[in-house]
C-alpha atoms as a PDB file:
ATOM      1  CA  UNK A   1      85.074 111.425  95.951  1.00  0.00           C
ATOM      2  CA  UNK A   2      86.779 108.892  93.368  1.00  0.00           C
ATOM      3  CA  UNK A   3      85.005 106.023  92.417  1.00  0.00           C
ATOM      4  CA  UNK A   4      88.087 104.045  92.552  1.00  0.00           C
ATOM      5  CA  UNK A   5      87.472 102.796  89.529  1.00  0.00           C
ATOM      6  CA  UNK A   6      91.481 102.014  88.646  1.00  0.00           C
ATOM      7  CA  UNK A   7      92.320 101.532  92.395  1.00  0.00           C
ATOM      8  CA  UNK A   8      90.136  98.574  92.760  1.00  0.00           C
ATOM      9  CA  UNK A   9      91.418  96.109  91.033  1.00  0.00           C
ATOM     10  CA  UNK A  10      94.395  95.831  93.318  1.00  0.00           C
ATOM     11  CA  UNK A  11      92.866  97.255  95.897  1.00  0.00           C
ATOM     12  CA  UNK A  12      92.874  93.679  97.986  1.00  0.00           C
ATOM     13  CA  UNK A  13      96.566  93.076  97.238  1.00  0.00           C
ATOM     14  CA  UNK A  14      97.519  96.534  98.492  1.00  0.00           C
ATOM     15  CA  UNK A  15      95.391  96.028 101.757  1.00  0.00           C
ATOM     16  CA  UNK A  16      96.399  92.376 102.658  1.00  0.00           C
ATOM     17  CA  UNK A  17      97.643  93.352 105.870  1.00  0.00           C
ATOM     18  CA  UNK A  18      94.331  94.423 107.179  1.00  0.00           C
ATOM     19  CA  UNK A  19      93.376  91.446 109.051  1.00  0.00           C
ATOM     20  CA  UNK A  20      89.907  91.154 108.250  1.00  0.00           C
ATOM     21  CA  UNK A  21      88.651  88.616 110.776  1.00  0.00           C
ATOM     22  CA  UNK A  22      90.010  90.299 113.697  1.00  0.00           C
ATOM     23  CA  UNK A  23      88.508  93.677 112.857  1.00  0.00           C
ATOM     24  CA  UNK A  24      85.071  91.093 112.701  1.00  0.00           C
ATOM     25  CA  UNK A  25      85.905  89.792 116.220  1.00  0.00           C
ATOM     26  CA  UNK A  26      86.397  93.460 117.379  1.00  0.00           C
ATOM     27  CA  UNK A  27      82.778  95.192 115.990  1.00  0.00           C
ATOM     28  CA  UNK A  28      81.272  92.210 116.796  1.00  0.00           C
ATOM     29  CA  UNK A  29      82.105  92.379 120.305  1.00  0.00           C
ATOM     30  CA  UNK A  30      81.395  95.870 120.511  1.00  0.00           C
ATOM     31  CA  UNK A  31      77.985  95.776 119.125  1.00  0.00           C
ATOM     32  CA  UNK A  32      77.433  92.778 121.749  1.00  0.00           C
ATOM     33  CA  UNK A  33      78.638  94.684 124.721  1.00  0.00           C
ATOM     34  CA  UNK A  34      75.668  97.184 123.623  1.00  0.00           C
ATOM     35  CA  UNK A  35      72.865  94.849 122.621  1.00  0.00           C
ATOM     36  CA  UNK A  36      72.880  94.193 119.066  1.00  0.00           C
ATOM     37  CA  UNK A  37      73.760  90.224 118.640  1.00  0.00           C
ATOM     38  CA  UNK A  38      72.627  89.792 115.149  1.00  0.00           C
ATOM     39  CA  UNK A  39      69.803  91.350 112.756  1.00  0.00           C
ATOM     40  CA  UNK A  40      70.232  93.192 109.618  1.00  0.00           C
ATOM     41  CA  UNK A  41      73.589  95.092 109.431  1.00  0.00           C
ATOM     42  CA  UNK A  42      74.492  97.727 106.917  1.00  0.00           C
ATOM     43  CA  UNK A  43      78.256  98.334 106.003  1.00  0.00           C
ATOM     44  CA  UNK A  44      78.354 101.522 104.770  1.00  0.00           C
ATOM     45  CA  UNK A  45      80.759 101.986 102.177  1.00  0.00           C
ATOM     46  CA  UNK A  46      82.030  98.156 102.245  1.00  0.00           C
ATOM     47  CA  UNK A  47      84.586  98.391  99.233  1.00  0.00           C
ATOM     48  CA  UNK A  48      85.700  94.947  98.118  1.00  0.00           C
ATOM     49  CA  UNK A  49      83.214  93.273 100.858  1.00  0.00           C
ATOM     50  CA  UNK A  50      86.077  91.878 102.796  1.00  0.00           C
ATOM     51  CA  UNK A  51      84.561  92.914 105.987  1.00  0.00           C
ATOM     52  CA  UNK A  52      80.632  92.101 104.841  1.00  0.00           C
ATOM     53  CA  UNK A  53      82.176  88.557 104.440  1.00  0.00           C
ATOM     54  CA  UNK A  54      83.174  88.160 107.754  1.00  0.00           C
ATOM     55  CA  UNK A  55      80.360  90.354 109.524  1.00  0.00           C
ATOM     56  CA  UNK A  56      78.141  87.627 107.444  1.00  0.00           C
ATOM     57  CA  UNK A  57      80.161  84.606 108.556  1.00  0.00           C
ATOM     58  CA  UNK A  58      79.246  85.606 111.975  1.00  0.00           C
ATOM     59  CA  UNK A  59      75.338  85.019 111.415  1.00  0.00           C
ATOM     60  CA  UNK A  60      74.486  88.733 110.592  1.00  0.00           C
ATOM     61  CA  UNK A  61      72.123  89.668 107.591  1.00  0.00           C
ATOM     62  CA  UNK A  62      74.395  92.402 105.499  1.00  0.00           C
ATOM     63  CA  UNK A  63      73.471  94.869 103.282  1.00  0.00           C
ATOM     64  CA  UNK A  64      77.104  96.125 102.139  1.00  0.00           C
ATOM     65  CA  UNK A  65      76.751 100.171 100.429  1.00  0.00           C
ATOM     66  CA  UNK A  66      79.460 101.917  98.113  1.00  0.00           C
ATOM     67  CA  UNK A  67      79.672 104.341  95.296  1.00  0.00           C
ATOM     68  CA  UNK A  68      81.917 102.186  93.290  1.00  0.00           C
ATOM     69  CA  UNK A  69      80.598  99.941  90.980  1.00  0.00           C
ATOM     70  CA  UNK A  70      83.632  98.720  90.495  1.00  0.00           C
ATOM     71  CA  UNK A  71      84.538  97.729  94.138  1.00  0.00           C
ATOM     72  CA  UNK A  72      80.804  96.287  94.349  1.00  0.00           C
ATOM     73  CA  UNK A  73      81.918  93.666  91.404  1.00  0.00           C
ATOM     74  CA  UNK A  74      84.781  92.466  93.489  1.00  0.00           C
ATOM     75  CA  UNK A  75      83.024  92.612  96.399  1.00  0.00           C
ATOM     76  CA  UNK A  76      80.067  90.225  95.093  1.00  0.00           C
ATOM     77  CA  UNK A  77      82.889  87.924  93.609  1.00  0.00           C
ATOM     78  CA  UNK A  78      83.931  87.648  97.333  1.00  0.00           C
ATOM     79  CA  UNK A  79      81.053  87.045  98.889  1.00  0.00           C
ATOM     80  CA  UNK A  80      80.187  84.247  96.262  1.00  0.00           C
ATOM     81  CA  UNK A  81      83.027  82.913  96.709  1.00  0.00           C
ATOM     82  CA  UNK A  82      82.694  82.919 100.789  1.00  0.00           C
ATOM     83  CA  UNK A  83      79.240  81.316 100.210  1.00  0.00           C
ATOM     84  CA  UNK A  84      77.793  84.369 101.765  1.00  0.00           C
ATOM     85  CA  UNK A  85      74.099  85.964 100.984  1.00  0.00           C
ATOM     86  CA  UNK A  86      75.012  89.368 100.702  1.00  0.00           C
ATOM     87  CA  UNK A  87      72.761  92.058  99.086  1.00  0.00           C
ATOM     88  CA  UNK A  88      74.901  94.895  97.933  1.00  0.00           C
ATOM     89  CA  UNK A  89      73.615  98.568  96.438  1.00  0.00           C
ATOM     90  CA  UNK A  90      75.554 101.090  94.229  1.00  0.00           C
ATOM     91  CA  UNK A  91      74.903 104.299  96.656  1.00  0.00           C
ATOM     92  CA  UNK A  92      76.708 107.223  98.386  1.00  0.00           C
ATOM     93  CA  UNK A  93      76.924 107.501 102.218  1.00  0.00           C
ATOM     94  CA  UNK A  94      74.834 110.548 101.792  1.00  0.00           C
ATOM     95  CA  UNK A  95      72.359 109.336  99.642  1.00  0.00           C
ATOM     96  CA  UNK A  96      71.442 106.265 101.280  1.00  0.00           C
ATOM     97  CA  UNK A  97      68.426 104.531 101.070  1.00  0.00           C
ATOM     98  CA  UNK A  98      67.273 101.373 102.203  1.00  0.00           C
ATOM     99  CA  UNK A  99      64.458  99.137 101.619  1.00  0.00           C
ATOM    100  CA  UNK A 100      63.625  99.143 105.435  1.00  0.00           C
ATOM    101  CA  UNK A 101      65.252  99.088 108.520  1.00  0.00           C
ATOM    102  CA  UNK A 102      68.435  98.183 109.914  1.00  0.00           C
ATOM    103  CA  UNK A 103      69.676  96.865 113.568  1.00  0.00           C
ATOM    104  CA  UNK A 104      73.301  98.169 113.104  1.00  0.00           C
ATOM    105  CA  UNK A 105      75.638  99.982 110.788  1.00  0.00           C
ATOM    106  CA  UNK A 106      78.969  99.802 110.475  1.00  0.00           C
ATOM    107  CA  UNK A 107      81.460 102.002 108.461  1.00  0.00           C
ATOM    108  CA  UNK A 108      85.233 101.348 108.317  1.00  0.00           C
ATOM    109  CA  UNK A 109      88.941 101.865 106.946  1.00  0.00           C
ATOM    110  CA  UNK A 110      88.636 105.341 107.206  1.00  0.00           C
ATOM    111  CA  UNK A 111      85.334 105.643 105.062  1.00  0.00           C
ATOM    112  CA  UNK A 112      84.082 108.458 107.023  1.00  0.00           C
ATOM    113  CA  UNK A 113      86.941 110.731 106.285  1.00  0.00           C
ATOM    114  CA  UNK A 114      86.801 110.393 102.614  1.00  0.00           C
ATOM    115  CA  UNK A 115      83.593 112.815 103.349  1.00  0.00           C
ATOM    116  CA  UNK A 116      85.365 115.921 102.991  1.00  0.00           C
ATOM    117  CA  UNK A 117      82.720 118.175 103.339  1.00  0.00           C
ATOM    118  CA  UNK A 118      80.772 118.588 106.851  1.00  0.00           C
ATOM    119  CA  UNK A 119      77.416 118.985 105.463  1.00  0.00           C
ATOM    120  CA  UNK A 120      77.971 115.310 103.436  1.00  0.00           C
ATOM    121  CA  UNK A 121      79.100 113.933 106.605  1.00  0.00           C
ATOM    122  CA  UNK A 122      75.980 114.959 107.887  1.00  0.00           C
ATOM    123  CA  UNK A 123      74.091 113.606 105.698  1.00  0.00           C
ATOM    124  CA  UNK A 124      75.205 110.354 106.217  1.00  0.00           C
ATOM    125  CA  UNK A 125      74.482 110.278 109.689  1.00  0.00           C
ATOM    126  CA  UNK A 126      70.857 111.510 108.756  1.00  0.00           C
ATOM    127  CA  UNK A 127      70.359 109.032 106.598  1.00  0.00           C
ATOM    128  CA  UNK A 128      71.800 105.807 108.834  1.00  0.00           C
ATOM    129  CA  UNK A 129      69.528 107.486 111.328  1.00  0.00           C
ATOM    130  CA  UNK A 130      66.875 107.259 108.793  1.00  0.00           C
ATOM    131  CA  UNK A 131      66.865 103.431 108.559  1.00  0.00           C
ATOM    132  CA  UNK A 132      67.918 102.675 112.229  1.00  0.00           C
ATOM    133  CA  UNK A 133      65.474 101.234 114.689  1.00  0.00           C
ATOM    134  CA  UNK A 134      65.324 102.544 117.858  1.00  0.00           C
ATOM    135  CA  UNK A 135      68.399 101.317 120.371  1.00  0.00           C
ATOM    136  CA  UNK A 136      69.987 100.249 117.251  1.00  0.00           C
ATOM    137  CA  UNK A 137      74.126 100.580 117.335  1.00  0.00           C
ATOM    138  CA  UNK A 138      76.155 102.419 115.289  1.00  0.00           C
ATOM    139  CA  UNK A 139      79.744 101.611 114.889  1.00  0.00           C
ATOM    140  CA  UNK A 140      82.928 103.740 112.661  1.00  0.00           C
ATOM    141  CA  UNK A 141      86.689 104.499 112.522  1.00  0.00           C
ATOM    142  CA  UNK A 142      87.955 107.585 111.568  1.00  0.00           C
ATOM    143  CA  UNK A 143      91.768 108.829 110.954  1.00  0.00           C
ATOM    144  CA  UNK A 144      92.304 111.108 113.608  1.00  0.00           C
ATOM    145  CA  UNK A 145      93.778 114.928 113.574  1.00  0.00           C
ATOM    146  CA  UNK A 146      97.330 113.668 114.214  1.00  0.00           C
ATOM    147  CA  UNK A 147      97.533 111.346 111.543  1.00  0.00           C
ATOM    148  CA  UNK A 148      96.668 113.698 109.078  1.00  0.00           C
ATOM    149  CA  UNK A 149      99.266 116.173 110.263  1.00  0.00           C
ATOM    150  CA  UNK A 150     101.745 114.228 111.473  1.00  0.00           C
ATOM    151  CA  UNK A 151     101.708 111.152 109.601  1.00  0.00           C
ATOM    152  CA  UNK A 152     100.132 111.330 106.198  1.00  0.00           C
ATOM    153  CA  UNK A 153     101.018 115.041 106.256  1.00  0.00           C
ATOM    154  CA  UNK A 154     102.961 115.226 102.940  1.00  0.00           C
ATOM    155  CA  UNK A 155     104.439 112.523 102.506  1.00  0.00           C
ATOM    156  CA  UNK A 156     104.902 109.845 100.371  1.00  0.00           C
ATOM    157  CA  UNK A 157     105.053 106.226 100.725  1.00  0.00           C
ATOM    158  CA  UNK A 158     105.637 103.233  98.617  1.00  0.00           C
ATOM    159  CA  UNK A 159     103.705  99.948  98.564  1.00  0.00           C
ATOM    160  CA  UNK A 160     105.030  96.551  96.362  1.00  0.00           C
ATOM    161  CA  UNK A 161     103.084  93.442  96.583  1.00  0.00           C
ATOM    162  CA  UNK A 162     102.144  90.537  94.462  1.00  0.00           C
ATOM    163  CA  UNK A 163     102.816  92.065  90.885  1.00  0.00           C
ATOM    164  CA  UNK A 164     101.630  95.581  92.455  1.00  0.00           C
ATOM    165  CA  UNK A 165     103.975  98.695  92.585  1.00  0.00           C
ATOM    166  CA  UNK A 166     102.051 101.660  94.013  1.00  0.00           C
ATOM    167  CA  UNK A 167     103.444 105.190  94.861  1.00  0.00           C
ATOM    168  CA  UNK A 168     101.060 107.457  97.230  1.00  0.00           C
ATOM    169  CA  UNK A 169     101.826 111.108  97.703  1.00  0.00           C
ATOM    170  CA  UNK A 170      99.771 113.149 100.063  1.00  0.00           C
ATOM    171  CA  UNK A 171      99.414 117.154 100.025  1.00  0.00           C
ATOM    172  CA  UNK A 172      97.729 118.251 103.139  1.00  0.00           C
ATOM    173  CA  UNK A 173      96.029 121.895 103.562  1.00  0.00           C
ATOM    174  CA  UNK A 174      96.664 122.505 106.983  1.00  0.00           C
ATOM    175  CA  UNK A 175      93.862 124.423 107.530  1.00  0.00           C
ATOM    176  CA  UNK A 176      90.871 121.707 107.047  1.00  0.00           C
ATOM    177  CA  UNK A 177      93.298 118.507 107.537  1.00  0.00           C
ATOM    178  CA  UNK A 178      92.488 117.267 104.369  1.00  0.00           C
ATOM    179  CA  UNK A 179      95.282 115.355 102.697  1.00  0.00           C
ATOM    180  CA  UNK A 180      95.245 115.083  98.603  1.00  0.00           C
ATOM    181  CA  UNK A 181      96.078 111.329  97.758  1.00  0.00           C
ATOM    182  CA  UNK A 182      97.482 110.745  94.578  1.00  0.00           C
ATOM    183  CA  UNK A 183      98.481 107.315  93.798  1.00  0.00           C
ATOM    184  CA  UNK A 184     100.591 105.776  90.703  1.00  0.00           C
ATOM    185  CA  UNK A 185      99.809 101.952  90.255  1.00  0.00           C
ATOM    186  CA  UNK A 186     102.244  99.905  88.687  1.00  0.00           C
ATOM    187  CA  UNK A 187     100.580  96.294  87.637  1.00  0.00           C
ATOM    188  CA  UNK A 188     102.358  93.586  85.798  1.00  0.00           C
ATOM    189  CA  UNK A 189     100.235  92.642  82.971  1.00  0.00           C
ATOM    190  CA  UNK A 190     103.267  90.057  81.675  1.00  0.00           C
ATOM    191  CA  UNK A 191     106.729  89.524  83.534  1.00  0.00           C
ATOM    192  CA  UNK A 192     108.466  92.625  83.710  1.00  0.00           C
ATOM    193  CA  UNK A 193     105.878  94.162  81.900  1.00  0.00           C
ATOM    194  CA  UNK A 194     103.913  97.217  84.047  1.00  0.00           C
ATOM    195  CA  UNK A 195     101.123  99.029  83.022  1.00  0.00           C
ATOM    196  CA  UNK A 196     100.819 102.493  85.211  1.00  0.00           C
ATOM    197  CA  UNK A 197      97.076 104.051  86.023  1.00  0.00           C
ATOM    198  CA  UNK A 198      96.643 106.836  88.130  1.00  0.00           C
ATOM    199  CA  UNK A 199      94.200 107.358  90.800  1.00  0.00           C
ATOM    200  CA  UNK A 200      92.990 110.899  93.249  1.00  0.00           C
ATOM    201  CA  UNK A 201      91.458 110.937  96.090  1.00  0.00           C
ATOM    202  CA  UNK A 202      90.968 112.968  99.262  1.00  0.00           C
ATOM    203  CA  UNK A 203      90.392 112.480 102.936  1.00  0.00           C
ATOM    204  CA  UNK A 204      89.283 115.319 105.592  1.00  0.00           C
ATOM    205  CA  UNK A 205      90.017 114.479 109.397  1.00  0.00           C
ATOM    206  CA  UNK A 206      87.445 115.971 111.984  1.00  0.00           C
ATOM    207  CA  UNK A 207      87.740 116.207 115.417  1.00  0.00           C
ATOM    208  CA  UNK A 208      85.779 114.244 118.039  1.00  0.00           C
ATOM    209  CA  UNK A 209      83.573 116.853 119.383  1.00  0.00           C
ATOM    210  CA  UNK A 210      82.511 117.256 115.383  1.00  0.00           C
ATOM    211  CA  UNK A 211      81.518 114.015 115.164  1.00  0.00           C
ATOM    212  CA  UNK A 212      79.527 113.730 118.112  1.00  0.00           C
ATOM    213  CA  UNK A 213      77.659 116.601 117.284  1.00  0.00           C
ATOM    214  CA  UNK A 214      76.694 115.887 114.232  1.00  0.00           C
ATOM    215  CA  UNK A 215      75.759 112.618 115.951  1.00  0.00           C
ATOM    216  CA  UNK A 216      73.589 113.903 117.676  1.00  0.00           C
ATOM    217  CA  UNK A 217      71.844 116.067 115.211  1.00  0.00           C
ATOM    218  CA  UNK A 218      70.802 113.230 113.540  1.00  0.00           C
ATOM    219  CA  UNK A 219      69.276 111.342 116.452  1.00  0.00           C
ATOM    220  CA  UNK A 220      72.272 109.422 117.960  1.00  0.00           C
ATOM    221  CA  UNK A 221      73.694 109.197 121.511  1.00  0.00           C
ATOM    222  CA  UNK A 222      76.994 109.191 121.653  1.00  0.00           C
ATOM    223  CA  UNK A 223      78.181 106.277 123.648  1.00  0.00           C
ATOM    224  CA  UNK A 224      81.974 105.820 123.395  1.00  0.00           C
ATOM    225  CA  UNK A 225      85.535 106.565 121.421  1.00  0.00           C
ATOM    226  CA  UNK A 226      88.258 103.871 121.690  1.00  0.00           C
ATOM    227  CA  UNK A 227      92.034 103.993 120.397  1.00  0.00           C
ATOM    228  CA  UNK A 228      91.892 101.423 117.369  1.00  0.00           C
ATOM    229  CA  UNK A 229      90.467  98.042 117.865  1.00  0.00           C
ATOM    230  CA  UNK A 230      90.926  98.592 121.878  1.00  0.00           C
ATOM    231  CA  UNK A 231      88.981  99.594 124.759  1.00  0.00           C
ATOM    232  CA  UNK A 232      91.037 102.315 126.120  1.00  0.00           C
ATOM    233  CA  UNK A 233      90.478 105.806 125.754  1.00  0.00           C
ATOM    234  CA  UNK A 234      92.403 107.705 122.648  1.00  0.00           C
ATOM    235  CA  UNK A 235      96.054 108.856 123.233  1.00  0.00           C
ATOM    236  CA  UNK A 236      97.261 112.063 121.809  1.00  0.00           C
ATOM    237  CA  UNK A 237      99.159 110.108 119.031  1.00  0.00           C
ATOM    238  CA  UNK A 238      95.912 107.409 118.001  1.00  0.00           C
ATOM    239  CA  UNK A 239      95.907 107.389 114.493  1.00  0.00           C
ATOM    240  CA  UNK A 240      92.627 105.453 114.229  1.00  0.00           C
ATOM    241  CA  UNK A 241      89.892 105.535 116.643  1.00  0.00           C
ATOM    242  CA  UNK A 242      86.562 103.695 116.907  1.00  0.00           C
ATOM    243  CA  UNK A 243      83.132 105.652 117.885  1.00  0.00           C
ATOM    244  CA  UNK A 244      79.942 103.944 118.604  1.00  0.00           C
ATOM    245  CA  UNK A 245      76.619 105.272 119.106  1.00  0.00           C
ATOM    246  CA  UNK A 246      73.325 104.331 120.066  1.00  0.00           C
ATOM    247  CA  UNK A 247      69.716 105.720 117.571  1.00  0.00           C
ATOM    248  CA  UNK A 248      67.811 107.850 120.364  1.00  0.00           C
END
């Protein structure tokens, strides 16, 4: 997995129209609606800590996880400049470990998927487990099946934003659903002026029924799947979906 180490210094710009607050509103609500109203939350692989900044705001005690030390950076800039106490860690999903235990976990923009291998996927589940207290709620998004075939597929796409020129090109092997993201960054260093980097990543979709089992291996109930930031049940063309589950 890439440590994003080129991507994330324009990784906010390129993701400004992920509304933040509202994605808040949503966990927050579902980890209400199952019991868990504040404590010590982990966001597993937070990125920038966009989303640890508003899970904070909200009166929840956040531990934000990723393997980039170069998103961590940003994301401590944020929170300091949010006025938020955040405690962030330099660690991979699957090698988590925590000082003690945590009420809730969250783990979101399609973190889960950048796990391309089943046994690391896992892993992470084991180790959330690991540091969950009992009844505690577990809440992720994945890209589904169909977006990966039908959507990112291989294609490309082009992003331009605020002195940011990106070009993403996916290559997907059909037979795992895992799409090869290769991204060319444009960033205008003086007017007119770009200076290209170049950054690889890939993303694996899994079905449902994977999930939940593995889920379940490491000590979760399953509890629900909802179409993206709803509470309706996925449709055949959901390209996100949101799971929650509940440490046994």
């Amino acid at each position: 997995m890439s440590g994003y180490a080129e991507f994330s210094g324009v990784y906010d710009i390129l993701t400004q129209n992920v509304d933040y607050p509202q994605r808040a509103d949503y966990i927050a609500d579902l980890l209400s609606r199952n019991g868990v109203t504040g404590g010590i939350l982990l966001d597993l692989a937070c990125g920038t800590g966009s989303l640890s900044v508003e899970m904070a705001k909200k009166g929840y005690e956040v531990i934000g996880v990723d393997a980039s030390g170069e998103m961590l950076s940003i994301a401590m800039n944020n929170a300091y400049e949010a006025e938020q106490n955040i405690l962030f860690l330099c660690q991979q999903m699957q090698n988590l470990d925590l000082y003690g235990a945590i009420g809730s976990a969250i783990c979101t923009l399609d973190s889960i998927n950048h796990l391309t291998e089943k046994s690391d996927v896992q892993a992470a589940f084991d180790r959330v487990s690991l540091f969950m207290e009992k009844d505690g709620i577990f809440v992720f998004d994945v890209n589904t099946t169909y977006k990966h075939r039908e959507v990112l597929a291989d294609n490309s796409f082009v992003y331009e934003a605020d002195g940011v020129y990106c070009v993403w090109q996916n290559t997907l092997d059909s037979n795992t659903d895992t799409v090869q993201i290769d991204l060319d960054i444009f960033t205008e260093i003086e007017p007119d002026i770009y200076e290209r980097t170049q950054e690889s990543f890939c993303e694996r979709a899994y079905e449902i029924s994977e999930l939940e089992a593995m889920l379940e291996s490491a000590g979760f109930e399953f509890i629900a799947v909802y179409d993206e930031l709803t509470y309706t049940a996925p449709q055949e063309n959901s390209q996100r979906v949101f799971i929650t589950a509940r440490k046994k």
